[in-house]
Protein backbone atom coordinates (compact mmCIF):
# COMPACT_ATOMS: atom_id res chain seq x y z
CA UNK A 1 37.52 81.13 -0.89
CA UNK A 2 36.31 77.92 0.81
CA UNK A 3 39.26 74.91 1.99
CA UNK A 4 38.70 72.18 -1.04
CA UNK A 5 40.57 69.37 0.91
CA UNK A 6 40.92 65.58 0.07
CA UNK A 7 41.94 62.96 2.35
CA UNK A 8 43.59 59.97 2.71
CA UNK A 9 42.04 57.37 5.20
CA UNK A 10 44.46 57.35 8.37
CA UNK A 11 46.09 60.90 7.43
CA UNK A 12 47.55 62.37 10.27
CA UNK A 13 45.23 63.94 13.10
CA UNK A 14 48.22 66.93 13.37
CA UNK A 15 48.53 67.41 9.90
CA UNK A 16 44.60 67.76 9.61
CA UNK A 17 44.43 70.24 12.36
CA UNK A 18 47.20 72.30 11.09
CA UNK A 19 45.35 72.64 7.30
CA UNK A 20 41.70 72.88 9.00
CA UNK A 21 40.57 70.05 7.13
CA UNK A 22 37.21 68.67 6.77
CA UNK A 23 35.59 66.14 4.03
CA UNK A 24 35.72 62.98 2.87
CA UNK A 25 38.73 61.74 0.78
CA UNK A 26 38.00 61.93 -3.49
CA UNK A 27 41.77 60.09 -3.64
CA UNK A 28 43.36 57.22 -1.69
CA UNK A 29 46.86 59.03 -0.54
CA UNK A 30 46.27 62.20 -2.23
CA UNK A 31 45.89 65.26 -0.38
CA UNK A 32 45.02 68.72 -1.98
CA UNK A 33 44.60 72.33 0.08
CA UNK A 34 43.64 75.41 -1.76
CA UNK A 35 43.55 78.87 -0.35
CA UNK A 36 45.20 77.95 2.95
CA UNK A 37 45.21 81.79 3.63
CA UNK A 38 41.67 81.94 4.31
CA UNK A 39 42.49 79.38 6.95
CA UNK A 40 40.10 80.62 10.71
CA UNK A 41 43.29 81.48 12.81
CA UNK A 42 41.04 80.55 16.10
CA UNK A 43 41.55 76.52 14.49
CA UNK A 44 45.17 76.96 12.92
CA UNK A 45 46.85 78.98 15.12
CA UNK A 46 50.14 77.63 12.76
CA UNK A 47 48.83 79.94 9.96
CA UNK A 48 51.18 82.72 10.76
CA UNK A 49 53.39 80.46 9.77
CA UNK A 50 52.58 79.38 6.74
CA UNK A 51 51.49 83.13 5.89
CA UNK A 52 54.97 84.12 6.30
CA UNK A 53 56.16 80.93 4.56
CA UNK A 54 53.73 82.44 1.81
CA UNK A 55 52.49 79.32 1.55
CA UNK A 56 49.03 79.48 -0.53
CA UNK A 57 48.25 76.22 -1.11
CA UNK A 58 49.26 72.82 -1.08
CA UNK A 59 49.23 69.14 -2.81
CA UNK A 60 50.46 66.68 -0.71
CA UNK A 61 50.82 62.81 -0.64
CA UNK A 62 50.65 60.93 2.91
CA UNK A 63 53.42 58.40 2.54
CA UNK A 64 53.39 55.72 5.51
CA UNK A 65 53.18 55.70 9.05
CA UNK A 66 55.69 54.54 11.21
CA UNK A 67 55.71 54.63 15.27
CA UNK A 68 52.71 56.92 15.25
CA UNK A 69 54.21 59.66 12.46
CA UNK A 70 52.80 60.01 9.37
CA UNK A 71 55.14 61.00 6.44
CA UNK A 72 53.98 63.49 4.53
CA UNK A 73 55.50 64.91 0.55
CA UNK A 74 53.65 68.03 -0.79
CA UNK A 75 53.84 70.38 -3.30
CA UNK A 76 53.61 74.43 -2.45
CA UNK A 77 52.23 77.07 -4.34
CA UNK A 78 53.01 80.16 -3.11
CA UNK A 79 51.34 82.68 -5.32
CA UNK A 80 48.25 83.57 -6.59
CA UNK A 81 45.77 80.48 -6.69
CA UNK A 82 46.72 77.07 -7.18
CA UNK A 83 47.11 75.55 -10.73
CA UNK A 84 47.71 71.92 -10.17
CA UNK A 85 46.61 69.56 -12.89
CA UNK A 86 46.73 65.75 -13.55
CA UNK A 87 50.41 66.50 -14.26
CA UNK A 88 51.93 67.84 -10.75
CA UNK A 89 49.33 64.97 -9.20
CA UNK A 90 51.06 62.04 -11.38
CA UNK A 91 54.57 63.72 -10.43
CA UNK A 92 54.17 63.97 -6.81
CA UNK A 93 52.50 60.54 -6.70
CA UNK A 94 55.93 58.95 -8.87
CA UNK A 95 58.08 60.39 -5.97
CA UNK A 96 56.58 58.96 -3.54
CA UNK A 97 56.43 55.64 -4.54
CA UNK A 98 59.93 56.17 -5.18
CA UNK A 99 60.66 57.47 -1.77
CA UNK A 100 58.90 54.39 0.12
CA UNK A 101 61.03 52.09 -2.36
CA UNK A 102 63.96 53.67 -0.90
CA UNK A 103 62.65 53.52 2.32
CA UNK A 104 61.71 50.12 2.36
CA UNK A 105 65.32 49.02 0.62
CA UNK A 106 66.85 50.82 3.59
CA UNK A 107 64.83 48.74 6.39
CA UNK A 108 65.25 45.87 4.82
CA UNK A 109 69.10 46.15 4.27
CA UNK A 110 69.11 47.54 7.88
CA UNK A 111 67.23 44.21 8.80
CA UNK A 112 69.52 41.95 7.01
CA UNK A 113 72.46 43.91 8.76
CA UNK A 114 70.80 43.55 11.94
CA UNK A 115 70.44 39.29 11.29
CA UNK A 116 73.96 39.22 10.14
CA UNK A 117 75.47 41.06 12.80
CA UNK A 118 73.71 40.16 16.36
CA UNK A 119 73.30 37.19 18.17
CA UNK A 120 69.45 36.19 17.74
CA UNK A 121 68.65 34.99 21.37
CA UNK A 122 70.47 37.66 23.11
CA UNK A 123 70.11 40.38 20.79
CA UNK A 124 74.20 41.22 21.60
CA UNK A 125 76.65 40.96 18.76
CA UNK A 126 77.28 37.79 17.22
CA UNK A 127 81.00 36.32 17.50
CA UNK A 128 81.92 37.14 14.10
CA UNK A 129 81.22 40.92 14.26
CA UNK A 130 82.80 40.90 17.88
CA UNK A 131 86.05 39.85 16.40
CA UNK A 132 85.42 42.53 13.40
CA UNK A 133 84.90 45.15 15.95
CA UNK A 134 87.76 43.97 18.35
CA UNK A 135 90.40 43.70 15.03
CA UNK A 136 89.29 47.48 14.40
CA UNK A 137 90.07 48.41 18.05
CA UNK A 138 92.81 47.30 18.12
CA UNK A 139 94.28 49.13 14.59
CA UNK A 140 92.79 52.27 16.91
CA UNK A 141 94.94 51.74 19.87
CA UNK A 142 97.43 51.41 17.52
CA UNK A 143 96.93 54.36 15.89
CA UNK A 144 96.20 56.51 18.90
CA UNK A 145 98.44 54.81 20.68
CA UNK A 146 96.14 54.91 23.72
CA UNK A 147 94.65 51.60 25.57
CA UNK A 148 91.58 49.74 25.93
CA UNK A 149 90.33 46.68 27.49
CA UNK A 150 88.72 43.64 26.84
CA UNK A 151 86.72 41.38 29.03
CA UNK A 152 86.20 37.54 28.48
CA UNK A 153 83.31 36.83 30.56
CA UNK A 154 81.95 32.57 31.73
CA UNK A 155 79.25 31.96 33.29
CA UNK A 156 79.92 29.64 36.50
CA UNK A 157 78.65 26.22 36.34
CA UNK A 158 75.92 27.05 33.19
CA UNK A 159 75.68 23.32 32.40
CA UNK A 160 73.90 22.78 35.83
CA UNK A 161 71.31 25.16 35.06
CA UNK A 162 70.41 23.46 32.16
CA UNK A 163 70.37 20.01 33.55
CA UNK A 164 68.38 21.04 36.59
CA UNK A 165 65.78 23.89 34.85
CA UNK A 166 65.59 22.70 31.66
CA UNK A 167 67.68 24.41 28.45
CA UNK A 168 64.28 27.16 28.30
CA UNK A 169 65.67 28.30 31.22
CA UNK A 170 68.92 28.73 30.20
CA UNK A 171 67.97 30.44 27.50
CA UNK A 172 66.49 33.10 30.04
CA UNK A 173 69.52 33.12 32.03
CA UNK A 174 71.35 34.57 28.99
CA UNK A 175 68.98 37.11 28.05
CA UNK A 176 68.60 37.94 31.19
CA UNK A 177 72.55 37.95 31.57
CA UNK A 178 72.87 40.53 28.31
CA UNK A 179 70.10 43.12 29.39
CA UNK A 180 72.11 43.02 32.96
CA UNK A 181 75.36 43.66 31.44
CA UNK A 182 73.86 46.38 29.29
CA UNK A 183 72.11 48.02 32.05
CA UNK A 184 75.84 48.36 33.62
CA UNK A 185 78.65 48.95 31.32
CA UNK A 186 78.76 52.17 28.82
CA UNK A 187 77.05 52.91 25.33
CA UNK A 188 79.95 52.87 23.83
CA UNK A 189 81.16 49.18 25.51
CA UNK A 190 80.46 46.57 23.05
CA UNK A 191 79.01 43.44 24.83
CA UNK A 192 79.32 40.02 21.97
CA UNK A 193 78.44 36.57 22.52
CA UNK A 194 81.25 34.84 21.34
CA UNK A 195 79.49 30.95 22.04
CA UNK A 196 77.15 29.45 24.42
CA UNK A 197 77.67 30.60 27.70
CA UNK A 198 80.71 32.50 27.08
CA UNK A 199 81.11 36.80 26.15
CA UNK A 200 83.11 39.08 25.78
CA UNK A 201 82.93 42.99 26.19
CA UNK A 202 85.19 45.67 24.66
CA UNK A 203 85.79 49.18 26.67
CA UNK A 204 87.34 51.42 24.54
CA UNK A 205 89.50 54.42 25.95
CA UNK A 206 89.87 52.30 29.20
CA UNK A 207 93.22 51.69 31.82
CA UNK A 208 93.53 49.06 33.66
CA UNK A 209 92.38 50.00 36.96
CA UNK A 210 89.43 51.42 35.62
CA UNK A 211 88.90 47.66 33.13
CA UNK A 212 89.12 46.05 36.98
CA UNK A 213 86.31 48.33 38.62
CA UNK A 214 84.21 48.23 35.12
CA UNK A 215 84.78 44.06 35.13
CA UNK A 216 83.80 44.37 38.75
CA UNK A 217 80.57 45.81 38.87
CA UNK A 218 79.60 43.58 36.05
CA UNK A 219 80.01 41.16 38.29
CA UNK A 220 78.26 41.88 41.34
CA UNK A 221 75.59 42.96 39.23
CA UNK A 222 74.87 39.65 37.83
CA UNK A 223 75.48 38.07 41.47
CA UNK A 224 73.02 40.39 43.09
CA UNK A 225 70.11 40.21 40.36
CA UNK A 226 69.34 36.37 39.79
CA UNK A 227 67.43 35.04 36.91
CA UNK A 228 63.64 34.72 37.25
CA UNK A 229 61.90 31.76 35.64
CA UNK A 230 58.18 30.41 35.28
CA UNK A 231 58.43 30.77 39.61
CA UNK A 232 61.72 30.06 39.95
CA UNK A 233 64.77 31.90 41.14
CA UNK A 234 68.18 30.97 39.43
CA UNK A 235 70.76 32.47 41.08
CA UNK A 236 73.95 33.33 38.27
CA UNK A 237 77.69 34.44 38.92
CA UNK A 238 80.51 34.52 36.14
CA UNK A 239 84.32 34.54 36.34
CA UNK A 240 85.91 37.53 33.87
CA UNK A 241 89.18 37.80 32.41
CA UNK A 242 90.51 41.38 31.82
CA UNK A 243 93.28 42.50 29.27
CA UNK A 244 94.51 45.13 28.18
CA UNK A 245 94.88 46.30 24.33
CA UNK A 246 97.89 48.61 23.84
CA UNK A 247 99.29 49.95 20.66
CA UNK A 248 102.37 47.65 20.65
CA UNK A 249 100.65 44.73 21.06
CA UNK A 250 97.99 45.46 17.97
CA UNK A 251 98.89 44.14 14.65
C-alpha cells in the first residue's frame, strides 16, 4: 500500500524523514500515516523500530515549536489497517489544544515567577526573594545543624562612576558585575541584589575558611576584569563582608 501522508506547514524535517513523507498538507496541524510498514528501509532506516513497536500507522498533530523542536501528539494503530474517522481526528485535535493551554499557562506562570523573583537589570535575584531564600537557609543550618556563609558585597566608590560615565554606564558596571560573580562562585551559590550597588551571595554547606577564599576570588575577579563601555575602560573593585550562618544563631 502507498504512504497517504498530510502535512502541516513547518512540520518537523526529522519527523518527515523518519515517516518517509511526501505531499502537500490536506489539514493545517493534522498529520495522518497509513501503512508505515511498507515504509523503503534504504529512507527510514528507524523502521525496525517502529516494526517492532508494531506500529502500523499513525495520526498525529504537530503541536508548536520551541528552540528548534517540534512537538508532536499522535495516535497509533497497531493492527491491521488504520480506521481513523472524523471522530479520533476531532479527539486528538481537543488534546492538543488542551496540551498547548497547559503549556502556555505554565510559561506564563513561569514568566510571572521569573518578574517577581529576579532583579530586572541584572537578571540576579531581587532583594525580596534573597531574604526568602536566606530565611530558608538558615531554618536548614538549623536543622542540619551544619554552617553556611553569607557575603554582603559594595561596590567601591559606585557614585563616581556614575557622575563621571554617565548612570548607562553604571548600569553596565552591574551587569557586568553579576555575570562576573556568576562566572566565579558555584551553581548552587545564590548571588541577590539587595539595592543599588549593594549584593549579597549565599554559599550553602560552606566553613569559614573556605567563605574567605570563595569571598576572595570574587574579588580579584572583579579587580582583574574591568567594565567595558561604548570605548571606555571602567576599572571596578568591591569591599565584602563574610558571616557565618550556624544552627544556633538561626531562628
Amino acid at each position: 500500500a502507498k504512504i497517504r501522508d498530510w502535512l502541516a506547514p513547518g512540520t518537523s524535517p526529522a519527523l518527515v524523514s523518519l515517516l518517509g513523507a511526501r505531499g502537500e498538507p490536506e489539514e493545517a496541524g493534522l498529520i495522518h500515516f497509513s501503512r508505515t510498514k511498507s515504509l523503503p528501509e534504504a529512507t527510514c532506516p528507524e523502521k525496525a523500530l517502529l516494526t517492532q513497536l508494531g506500529i502500523d500507522s499513525l495520526l498525529g498533530f504537530t503541536l508548536k515549536r520551541d528552540r528548534g523542536v517540534t512537538f508532536f501528539l499522535g495516535f497509533t494503530f497497531r493492527k491491521g489497517r488504520p480506521r481513523w474517522n472524523e471522530a479520533n481526528e476531532t479527539l486528538l485535535r481537543t488534546i492538543a489544544e488542551m496540551i498547548v493551554r497547559v503549556v502556555e499557562n505554565k510559561e506564563m506562570g513561569d514568566s510571572l515567577a521569573r518578574l517577581a523573583t529576579t532583579d530586572s537589570l541584572t537578571g540576579l535575584s531581587n532583594r525580596r526573594h534573597f531574604t526568602e531564600e536566606l530565611a530558608r537557609e538558615m531554618r536548614r543550618c538549623q536543622r542540619k545543624q551544619e554552617p553556611s556563609a553569607l557575603l554582603i558585597l559594595d561596590m567601591d566608590f559606585f557614585k563616581k562612576v556614575n557622575d563621571a560615565h554617565g548612570h548607562a554606564a553604571g548600569d553596565a558596571v552591574l551587569v557586568h558585575f553579576a555575570a562576573c560573580a556568576r562566572a566565579t562562585l558555584r551553581q548552587i551559590d545564590l548571588i541577590g541584589r539587595l539595592g543599588g550597588e549593594e549584593f549579597g551571595v549565599i554559599l550553602p554547606d560552606t566553613r569559614g575558611d573556605n567563605a574567605l577564599v570563595a569571598a576572595e576570588r570574587l574579588r580579584k575577579a572583579l579587580e582583574t576584569s574591568p567594565t567595558h563601555n561604548e570605548g571606555r575602560v571602567i576599572p571596578i573593585t568591591v569591599s565584602i563582608g563574610v558571616t557565618l550562618l550556624r544552627g544556633q544563631d538561626a531562628s
